[in-house]
PDB file of N, CA and C in Angstrom:
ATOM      1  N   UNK A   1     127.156  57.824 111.536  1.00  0.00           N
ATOM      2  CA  UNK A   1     126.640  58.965 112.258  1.00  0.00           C
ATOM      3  C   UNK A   1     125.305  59.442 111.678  1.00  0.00           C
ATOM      4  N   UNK A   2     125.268  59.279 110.118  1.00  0.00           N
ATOM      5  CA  UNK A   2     123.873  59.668 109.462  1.00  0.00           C
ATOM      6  C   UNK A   2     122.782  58.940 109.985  1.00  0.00           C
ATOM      7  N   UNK A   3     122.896  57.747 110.050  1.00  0.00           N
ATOM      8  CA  UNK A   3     122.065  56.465 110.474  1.00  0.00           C
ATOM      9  C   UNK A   3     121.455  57.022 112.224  1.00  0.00           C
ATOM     10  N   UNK A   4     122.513  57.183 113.257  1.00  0.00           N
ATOM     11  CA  UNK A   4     122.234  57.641 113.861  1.00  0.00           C
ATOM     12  C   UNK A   4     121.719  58.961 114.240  1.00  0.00           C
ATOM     13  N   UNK A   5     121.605  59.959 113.429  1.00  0.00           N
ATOM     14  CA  UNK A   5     120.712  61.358 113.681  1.00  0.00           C
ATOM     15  C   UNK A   5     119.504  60.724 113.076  1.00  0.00           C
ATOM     16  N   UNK A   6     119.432  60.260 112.236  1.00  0.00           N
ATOM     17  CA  UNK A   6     117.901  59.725 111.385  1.00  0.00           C
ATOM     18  C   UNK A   6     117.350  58.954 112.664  1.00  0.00           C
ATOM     19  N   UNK A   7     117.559  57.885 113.402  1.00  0.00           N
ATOM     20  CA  UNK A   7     116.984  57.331 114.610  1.00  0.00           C
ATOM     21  C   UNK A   7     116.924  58.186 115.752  1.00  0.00           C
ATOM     22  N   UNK A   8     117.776  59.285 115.831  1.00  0.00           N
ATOM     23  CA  UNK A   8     117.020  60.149 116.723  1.00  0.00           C
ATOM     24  C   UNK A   8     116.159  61.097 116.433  1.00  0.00           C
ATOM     25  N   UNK A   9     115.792  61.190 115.219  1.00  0.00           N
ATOM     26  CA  UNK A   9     114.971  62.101 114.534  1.00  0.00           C
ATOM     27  C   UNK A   9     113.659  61.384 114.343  1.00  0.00           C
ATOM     28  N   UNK A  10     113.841  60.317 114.078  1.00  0.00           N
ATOM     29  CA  UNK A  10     112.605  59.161 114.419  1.00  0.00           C
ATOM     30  C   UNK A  10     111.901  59.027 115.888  1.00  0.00           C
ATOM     31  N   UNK A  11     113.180  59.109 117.135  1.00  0.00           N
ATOM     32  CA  UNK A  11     112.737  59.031 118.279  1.00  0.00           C
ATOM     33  C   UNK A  11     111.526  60.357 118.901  1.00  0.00           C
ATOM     34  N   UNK A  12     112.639  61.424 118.330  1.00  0.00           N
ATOM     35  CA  UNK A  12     111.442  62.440 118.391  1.00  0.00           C
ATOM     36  C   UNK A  12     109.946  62.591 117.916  1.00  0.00           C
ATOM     37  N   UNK A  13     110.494  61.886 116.949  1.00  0.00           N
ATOM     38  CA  UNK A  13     108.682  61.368 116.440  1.00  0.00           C
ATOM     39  C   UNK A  13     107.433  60.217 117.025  1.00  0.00           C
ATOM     40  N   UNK A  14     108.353  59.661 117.358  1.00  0.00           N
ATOM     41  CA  UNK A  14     107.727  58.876 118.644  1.00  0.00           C
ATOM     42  C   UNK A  14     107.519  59.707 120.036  1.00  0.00           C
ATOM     43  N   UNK A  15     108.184  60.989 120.502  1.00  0.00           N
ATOM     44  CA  UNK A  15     107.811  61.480 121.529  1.00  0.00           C
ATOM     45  C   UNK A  15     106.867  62.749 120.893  1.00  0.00           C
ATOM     46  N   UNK A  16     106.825  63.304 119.738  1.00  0.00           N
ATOM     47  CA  UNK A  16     105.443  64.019 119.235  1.00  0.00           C
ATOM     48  C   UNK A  16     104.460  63.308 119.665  1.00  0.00           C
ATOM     49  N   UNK A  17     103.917  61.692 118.857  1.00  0.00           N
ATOM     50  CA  UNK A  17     103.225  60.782 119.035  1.00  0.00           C
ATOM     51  C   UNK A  17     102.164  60.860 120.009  1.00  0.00           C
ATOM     52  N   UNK A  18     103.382  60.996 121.517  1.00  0.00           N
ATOM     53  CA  UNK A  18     103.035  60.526 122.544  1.00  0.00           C
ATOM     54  C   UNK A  18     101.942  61.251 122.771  1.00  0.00           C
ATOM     55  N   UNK A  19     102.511  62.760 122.814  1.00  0.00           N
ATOM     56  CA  UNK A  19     101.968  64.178 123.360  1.00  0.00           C
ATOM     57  C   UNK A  19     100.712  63.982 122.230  1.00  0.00           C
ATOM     58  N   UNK A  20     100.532  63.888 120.703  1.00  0.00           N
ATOM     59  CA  UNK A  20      99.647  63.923 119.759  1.00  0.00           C
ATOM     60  C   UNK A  20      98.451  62.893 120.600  1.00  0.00           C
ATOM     61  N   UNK A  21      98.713  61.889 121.652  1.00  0.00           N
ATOM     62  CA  UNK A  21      97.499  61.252 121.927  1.00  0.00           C
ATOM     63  C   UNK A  21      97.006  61.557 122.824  1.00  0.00           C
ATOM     64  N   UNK A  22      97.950  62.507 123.755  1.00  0.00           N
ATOM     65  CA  UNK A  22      97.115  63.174 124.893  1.00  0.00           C
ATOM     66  C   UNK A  22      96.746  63.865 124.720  1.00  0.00           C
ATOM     67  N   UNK A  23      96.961  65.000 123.786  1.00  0.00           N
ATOM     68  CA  UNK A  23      96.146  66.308 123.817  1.00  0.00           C
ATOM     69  C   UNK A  23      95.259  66.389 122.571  1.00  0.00           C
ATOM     70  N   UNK A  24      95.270  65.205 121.372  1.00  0.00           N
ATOM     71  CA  UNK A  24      94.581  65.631 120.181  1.00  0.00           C
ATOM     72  C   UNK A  24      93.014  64.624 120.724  1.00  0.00           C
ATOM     73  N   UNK A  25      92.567  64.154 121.828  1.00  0.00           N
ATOM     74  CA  UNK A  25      91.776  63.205 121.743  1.00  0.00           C
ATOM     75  C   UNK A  25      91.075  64.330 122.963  1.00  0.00           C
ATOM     76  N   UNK A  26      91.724  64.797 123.859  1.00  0.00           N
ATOM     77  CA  UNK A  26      91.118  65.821 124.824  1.00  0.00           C
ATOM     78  C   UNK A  26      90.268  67.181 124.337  1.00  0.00           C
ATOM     79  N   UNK A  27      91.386  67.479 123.184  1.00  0.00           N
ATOM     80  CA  UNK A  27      90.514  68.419 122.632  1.00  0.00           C
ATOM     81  C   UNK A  27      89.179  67.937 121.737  1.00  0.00           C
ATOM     82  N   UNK A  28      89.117  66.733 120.871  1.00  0.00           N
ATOM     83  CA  UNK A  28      87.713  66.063 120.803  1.00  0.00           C
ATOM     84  C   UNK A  28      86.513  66.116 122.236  1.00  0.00           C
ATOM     85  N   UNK A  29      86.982  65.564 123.058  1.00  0.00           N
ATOM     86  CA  UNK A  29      85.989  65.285 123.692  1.00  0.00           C
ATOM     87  C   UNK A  29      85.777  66.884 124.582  1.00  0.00           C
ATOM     88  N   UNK A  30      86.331  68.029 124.137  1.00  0.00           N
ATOM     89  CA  UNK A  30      85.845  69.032 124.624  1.00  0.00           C
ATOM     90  C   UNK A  30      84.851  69.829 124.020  1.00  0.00           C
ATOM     91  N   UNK A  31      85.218  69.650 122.704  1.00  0.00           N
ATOM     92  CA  UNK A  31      84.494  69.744 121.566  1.00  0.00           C
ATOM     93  C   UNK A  31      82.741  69.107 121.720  1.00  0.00           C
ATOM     94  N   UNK A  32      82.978  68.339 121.801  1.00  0.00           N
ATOM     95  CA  UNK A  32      82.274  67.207 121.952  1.00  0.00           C
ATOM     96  C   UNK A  32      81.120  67.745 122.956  1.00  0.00           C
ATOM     97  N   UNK A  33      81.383  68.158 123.926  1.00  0.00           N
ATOM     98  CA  UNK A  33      81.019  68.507 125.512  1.00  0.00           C
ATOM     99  C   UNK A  33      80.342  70.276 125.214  1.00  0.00           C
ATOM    100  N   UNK A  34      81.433  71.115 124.668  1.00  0.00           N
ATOM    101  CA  UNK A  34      81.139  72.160 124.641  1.00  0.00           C
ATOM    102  C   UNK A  34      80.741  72.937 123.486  1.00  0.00           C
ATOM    103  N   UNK A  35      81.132  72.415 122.215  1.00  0.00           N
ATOM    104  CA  UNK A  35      80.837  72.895 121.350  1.00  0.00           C
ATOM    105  C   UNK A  35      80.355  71.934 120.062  1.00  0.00           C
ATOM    106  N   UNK A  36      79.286  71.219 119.882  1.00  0.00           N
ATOM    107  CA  UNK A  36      78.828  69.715 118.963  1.00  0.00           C
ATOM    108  C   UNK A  36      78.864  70.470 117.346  1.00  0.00           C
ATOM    109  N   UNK A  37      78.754  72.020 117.070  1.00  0.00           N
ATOM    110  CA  UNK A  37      78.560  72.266 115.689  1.00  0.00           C
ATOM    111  C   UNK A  37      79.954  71.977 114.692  1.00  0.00           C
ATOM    112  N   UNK A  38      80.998  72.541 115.575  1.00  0.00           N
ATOM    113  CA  UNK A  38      82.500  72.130 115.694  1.00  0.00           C
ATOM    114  C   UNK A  38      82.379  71.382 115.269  1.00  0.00           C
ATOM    115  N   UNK A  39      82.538  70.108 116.438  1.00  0.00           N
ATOM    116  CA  UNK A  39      82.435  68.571 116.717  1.00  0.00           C
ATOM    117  C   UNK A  39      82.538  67.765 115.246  1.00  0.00           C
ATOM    118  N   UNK A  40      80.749  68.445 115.154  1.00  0.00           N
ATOM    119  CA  UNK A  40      80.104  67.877 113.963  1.00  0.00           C
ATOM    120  C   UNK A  40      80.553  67.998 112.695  1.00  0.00           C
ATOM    121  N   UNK A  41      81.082  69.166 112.102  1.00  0.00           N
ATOM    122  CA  UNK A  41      81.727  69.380 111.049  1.00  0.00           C
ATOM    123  C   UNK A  41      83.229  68.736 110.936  1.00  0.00           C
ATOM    124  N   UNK A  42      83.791  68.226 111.963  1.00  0.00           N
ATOM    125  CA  UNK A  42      84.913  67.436 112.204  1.00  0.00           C
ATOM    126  C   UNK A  42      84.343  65.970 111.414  1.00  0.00           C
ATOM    127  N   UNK A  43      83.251  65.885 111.646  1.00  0.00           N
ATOM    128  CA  UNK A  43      83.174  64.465 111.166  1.00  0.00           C
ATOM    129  C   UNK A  43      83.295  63.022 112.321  1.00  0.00           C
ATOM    130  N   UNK A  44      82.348  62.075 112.567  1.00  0.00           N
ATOM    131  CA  UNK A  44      82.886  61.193 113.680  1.00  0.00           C
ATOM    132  C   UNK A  44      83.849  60.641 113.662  1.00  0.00           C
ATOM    133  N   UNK A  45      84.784  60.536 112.623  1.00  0.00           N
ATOM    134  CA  UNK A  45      86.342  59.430 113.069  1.00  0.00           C
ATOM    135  C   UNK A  45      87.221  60.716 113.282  1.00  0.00           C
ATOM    136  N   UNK A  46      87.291  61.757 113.958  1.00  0.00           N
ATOM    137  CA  UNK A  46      88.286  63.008 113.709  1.00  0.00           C
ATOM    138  C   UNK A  46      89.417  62.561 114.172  1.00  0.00           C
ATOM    139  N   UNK A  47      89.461  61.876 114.831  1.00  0.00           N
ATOM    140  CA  UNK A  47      90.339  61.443 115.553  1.00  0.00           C
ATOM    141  C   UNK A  47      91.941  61.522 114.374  1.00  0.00           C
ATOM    142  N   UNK A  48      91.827  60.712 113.174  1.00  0.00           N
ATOM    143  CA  UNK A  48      92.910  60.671 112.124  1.00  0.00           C
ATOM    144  C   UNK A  48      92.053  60.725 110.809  1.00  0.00           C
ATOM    145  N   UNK A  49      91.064  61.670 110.832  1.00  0.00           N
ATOM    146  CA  UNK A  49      90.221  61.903 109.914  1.00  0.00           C
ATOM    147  C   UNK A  49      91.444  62.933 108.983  1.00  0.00           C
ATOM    148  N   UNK A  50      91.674  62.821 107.991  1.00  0.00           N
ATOM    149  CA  UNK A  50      92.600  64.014 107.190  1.00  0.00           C
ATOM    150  C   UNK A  50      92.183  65.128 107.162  1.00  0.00           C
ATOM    151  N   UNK A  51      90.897  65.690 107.102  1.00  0.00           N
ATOM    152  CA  UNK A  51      90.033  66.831 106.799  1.00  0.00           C
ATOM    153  C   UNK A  51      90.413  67.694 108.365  1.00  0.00           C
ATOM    154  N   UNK A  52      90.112  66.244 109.677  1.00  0.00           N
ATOM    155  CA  UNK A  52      90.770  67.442 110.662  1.00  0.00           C
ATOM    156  C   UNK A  52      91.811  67.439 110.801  1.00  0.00           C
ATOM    157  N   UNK A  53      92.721  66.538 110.376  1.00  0.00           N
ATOM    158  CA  UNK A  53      93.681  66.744 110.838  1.00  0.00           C
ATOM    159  C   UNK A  53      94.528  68.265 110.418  1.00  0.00           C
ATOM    160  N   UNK A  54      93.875  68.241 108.683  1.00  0.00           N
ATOM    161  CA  UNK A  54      94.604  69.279 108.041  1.00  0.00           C
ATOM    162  C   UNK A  54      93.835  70.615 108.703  1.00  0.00           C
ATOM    163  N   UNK A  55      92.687  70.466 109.597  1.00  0.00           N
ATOM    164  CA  UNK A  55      91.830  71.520 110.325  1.00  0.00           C
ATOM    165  C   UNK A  55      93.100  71.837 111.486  1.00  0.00           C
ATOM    166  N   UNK A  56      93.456  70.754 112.099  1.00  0.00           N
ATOM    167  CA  UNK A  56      94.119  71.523 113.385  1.00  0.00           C
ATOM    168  C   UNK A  56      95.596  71.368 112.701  1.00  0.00           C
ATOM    169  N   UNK A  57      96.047  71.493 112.184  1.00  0.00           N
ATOM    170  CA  UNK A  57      97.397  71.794 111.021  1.00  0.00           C
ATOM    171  C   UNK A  57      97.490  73.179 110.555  1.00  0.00           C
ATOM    172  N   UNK A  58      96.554  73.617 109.900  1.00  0.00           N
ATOM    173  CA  UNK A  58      96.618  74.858 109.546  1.00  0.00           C
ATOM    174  C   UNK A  58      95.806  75.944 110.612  1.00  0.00           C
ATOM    175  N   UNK A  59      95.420  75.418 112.134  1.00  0.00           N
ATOM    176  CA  UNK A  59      95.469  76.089 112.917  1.00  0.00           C
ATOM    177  C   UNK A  59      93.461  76.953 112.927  1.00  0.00           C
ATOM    178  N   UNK A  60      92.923  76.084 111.976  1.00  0.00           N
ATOM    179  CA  UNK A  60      91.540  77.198 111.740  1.00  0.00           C
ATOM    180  C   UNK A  60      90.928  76.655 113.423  1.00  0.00           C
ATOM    181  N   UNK A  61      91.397  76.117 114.337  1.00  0.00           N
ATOM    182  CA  UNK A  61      90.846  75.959 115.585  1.00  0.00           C
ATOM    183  C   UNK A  61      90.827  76.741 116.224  1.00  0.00           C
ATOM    184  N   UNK A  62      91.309  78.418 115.840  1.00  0.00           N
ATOM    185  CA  UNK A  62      91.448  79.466 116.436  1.00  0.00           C
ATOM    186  C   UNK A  62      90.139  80.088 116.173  1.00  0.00           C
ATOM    187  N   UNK A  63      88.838  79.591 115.378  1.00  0.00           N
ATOM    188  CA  UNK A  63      87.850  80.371 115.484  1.00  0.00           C
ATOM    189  C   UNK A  63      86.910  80.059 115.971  1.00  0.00           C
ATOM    190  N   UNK A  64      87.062  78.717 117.381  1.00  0.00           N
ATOM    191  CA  UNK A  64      86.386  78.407 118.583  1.00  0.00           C
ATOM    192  C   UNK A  64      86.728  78.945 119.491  1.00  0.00           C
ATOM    193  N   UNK A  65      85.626  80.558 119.957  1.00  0.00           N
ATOM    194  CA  UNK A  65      85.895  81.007 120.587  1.00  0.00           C
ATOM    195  C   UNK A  65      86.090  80.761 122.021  1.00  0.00           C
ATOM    196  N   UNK A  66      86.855  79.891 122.722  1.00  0.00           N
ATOM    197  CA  UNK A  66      87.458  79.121 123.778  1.00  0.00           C
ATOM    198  C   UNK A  66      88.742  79.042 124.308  1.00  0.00           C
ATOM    199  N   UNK A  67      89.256  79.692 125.065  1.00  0.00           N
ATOM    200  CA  UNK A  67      90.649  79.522 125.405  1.00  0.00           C
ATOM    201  C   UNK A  67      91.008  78.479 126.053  1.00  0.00           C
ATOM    202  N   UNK A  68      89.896  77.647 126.541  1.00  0.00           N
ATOM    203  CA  UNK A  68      90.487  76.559 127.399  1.00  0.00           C
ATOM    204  C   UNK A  68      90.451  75.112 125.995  1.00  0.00           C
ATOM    205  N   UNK A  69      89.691  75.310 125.409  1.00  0.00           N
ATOM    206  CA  UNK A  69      89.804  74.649 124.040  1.00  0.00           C
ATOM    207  C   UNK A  69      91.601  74.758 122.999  1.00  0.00           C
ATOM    208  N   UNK A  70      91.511  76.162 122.944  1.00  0.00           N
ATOM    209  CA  UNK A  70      92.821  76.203 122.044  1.00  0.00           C
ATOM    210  C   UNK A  70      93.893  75.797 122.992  1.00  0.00           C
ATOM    211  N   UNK A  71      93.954  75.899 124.268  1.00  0.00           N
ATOM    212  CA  UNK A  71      94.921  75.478 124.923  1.00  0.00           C
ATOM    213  C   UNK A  71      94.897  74.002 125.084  1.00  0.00           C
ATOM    214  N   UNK A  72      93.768  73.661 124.655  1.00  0.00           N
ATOM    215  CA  UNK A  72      94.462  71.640 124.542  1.00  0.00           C
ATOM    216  C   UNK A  72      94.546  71.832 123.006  1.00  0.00           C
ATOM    217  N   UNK A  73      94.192  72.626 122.215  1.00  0.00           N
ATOM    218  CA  UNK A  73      94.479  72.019 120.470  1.00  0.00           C
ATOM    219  C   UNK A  73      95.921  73.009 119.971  1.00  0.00           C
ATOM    220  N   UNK A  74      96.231  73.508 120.853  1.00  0.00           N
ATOM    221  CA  UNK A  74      97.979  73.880 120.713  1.00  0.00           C
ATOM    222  C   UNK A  74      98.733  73.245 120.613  1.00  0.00           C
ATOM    223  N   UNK A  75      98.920  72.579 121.401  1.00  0.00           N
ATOM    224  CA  UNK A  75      99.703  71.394 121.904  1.00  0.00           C
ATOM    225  C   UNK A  75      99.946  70.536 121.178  1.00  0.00           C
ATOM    226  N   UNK A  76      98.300  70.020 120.439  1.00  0.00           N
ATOM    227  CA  UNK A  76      98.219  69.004 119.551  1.00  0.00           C
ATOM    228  C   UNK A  76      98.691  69.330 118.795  1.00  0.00           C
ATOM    229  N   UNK A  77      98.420  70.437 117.978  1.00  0.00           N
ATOM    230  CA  UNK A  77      98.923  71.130 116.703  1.00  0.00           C
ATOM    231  C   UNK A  77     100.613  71.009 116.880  1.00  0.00           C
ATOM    232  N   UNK A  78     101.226  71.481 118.063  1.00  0.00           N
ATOM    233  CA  UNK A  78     102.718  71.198 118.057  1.00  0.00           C
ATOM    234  C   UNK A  78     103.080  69.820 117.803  1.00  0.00           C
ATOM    235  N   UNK A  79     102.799  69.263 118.486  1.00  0.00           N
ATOM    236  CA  UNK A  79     103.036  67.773 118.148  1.00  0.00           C
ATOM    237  C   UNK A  79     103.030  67.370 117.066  1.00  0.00           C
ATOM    238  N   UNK A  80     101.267  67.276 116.391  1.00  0.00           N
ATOM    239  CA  UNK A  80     101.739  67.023 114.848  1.00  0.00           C
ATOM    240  C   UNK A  80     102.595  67.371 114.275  1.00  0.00           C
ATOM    241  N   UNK A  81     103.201  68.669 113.779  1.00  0.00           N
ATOM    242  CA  UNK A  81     103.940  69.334 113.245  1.00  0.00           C
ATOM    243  C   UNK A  81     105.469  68.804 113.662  1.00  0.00           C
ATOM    244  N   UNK A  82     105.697  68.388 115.098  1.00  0.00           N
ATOM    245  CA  UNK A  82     106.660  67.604 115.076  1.00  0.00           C
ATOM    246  C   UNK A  82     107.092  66.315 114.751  1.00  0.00           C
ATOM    247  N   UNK A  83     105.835  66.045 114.974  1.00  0.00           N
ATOM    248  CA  UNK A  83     105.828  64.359 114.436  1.00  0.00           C
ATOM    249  C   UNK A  83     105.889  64.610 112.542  1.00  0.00           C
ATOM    250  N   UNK A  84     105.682  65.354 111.781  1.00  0.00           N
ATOM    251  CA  UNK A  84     105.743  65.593 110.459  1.00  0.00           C
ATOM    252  C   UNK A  84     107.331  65.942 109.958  1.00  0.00           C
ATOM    253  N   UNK A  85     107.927  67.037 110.948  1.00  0.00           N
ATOM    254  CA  UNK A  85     109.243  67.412 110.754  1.00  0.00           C
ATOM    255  C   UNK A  85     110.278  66.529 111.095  1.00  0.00           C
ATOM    256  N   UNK A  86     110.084  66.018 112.044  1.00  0.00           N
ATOM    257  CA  UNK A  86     110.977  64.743 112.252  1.00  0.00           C
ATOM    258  C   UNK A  86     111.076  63.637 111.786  1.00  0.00           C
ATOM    259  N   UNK A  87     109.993  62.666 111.479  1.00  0.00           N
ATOM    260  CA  UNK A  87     109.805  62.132 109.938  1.00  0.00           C
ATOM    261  C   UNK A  87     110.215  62.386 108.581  1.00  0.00           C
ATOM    262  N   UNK A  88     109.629  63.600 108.450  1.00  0.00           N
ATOM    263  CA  UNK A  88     110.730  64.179 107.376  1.00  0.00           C
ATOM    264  C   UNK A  88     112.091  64.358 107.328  1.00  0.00           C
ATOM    265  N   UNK A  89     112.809  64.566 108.447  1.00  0.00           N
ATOM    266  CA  UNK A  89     114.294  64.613 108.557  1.00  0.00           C
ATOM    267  C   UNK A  89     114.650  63.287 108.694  1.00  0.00           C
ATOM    268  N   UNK A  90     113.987  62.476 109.176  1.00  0.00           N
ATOM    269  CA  UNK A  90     114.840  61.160 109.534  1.00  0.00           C
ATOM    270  C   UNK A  90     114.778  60.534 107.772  1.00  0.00           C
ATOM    271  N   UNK A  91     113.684  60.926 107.115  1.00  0.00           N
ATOM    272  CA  UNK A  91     113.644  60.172 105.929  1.00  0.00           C
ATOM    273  C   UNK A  91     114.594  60.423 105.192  1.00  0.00           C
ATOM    274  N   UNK A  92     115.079  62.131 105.049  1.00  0.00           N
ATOM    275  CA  UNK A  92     116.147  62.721 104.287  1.00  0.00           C
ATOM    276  C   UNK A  92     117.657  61.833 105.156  1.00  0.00           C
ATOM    277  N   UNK A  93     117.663  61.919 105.636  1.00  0.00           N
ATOM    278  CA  UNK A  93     119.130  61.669 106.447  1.00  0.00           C
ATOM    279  C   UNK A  93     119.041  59.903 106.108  1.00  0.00           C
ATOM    280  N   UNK A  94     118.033  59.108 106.157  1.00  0.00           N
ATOM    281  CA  UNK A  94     118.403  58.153 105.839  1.00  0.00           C
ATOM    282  C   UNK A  94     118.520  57.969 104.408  1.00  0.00           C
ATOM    283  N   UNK A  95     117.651  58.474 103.367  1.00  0.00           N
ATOM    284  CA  UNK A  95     117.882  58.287 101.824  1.00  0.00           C
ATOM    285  C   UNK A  95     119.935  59.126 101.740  1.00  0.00           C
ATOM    286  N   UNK A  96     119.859  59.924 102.486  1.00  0.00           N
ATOM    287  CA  UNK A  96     121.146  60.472 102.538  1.00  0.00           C
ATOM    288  C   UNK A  96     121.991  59.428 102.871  1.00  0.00           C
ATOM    289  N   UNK A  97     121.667  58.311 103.159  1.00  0.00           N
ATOM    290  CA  UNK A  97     122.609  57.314 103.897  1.00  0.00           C
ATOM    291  C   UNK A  97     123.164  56.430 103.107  1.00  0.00           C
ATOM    292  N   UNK A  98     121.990  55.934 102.145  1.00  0.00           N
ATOM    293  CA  UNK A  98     122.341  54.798 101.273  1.00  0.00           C
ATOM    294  C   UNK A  98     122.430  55.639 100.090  1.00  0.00           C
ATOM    295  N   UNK A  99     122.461  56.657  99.915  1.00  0.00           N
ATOM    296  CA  UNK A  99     123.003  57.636  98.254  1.00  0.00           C
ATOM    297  C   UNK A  99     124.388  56.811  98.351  1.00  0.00           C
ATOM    298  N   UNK A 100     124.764  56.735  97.198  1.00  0.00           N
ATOM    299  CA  UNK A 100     126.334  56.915  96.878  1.00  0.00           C
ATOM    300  C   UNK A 100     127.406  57.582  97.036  1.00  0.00           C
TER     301      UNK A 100
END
């Protein structure tokens, strides 16, 4: 049963994933379009750059003043965060598996 919550805890991380590629690449190219100083301080690989990632992680995307912006980097931000928590649980539940 452990084995199995850890693979559905994995699955969920594959459906973060999903959502992490639609909305974390939209909000680039809005960026991109509407705001380049942003953009620019993102760095060109932002895409899985760590610097943004840990930018739209801890949420400092709230000081582009844009609502149609934070409403695609919400999303993203959820996702990551799910794709992190669910990973993390599937890892615990499986080291939980093969403990003694």
């Amino acid at each position: 049963m452990t084995l199995f919550l850890a693979l559905c805890f994995f699955g969920v991380a594959i459906g973060g994933f999903t959502a992490f590629v639609i909305f974390w690449p939209l909000s680039l190219v809005h960026l991109r379009d509407r705001h380049p100083p942003v953009r620019a301080r993102l760095g060109a690989n932002a895409f899985m750059s760590p610097a943004a990632l840990a930018w739209l992680l801890a949420g400092r995307y709230y000081e582009v003043p844009d609502r149609q912006f934070t409403g695609l980097a919400t999303p993203a931000r959820i996702s990551l965060m799910v794709i992190l928590g669910a990973l993390a649980a599937s890892a615990v539940l499986w080291l939980w598996s093969i403990a003694p």
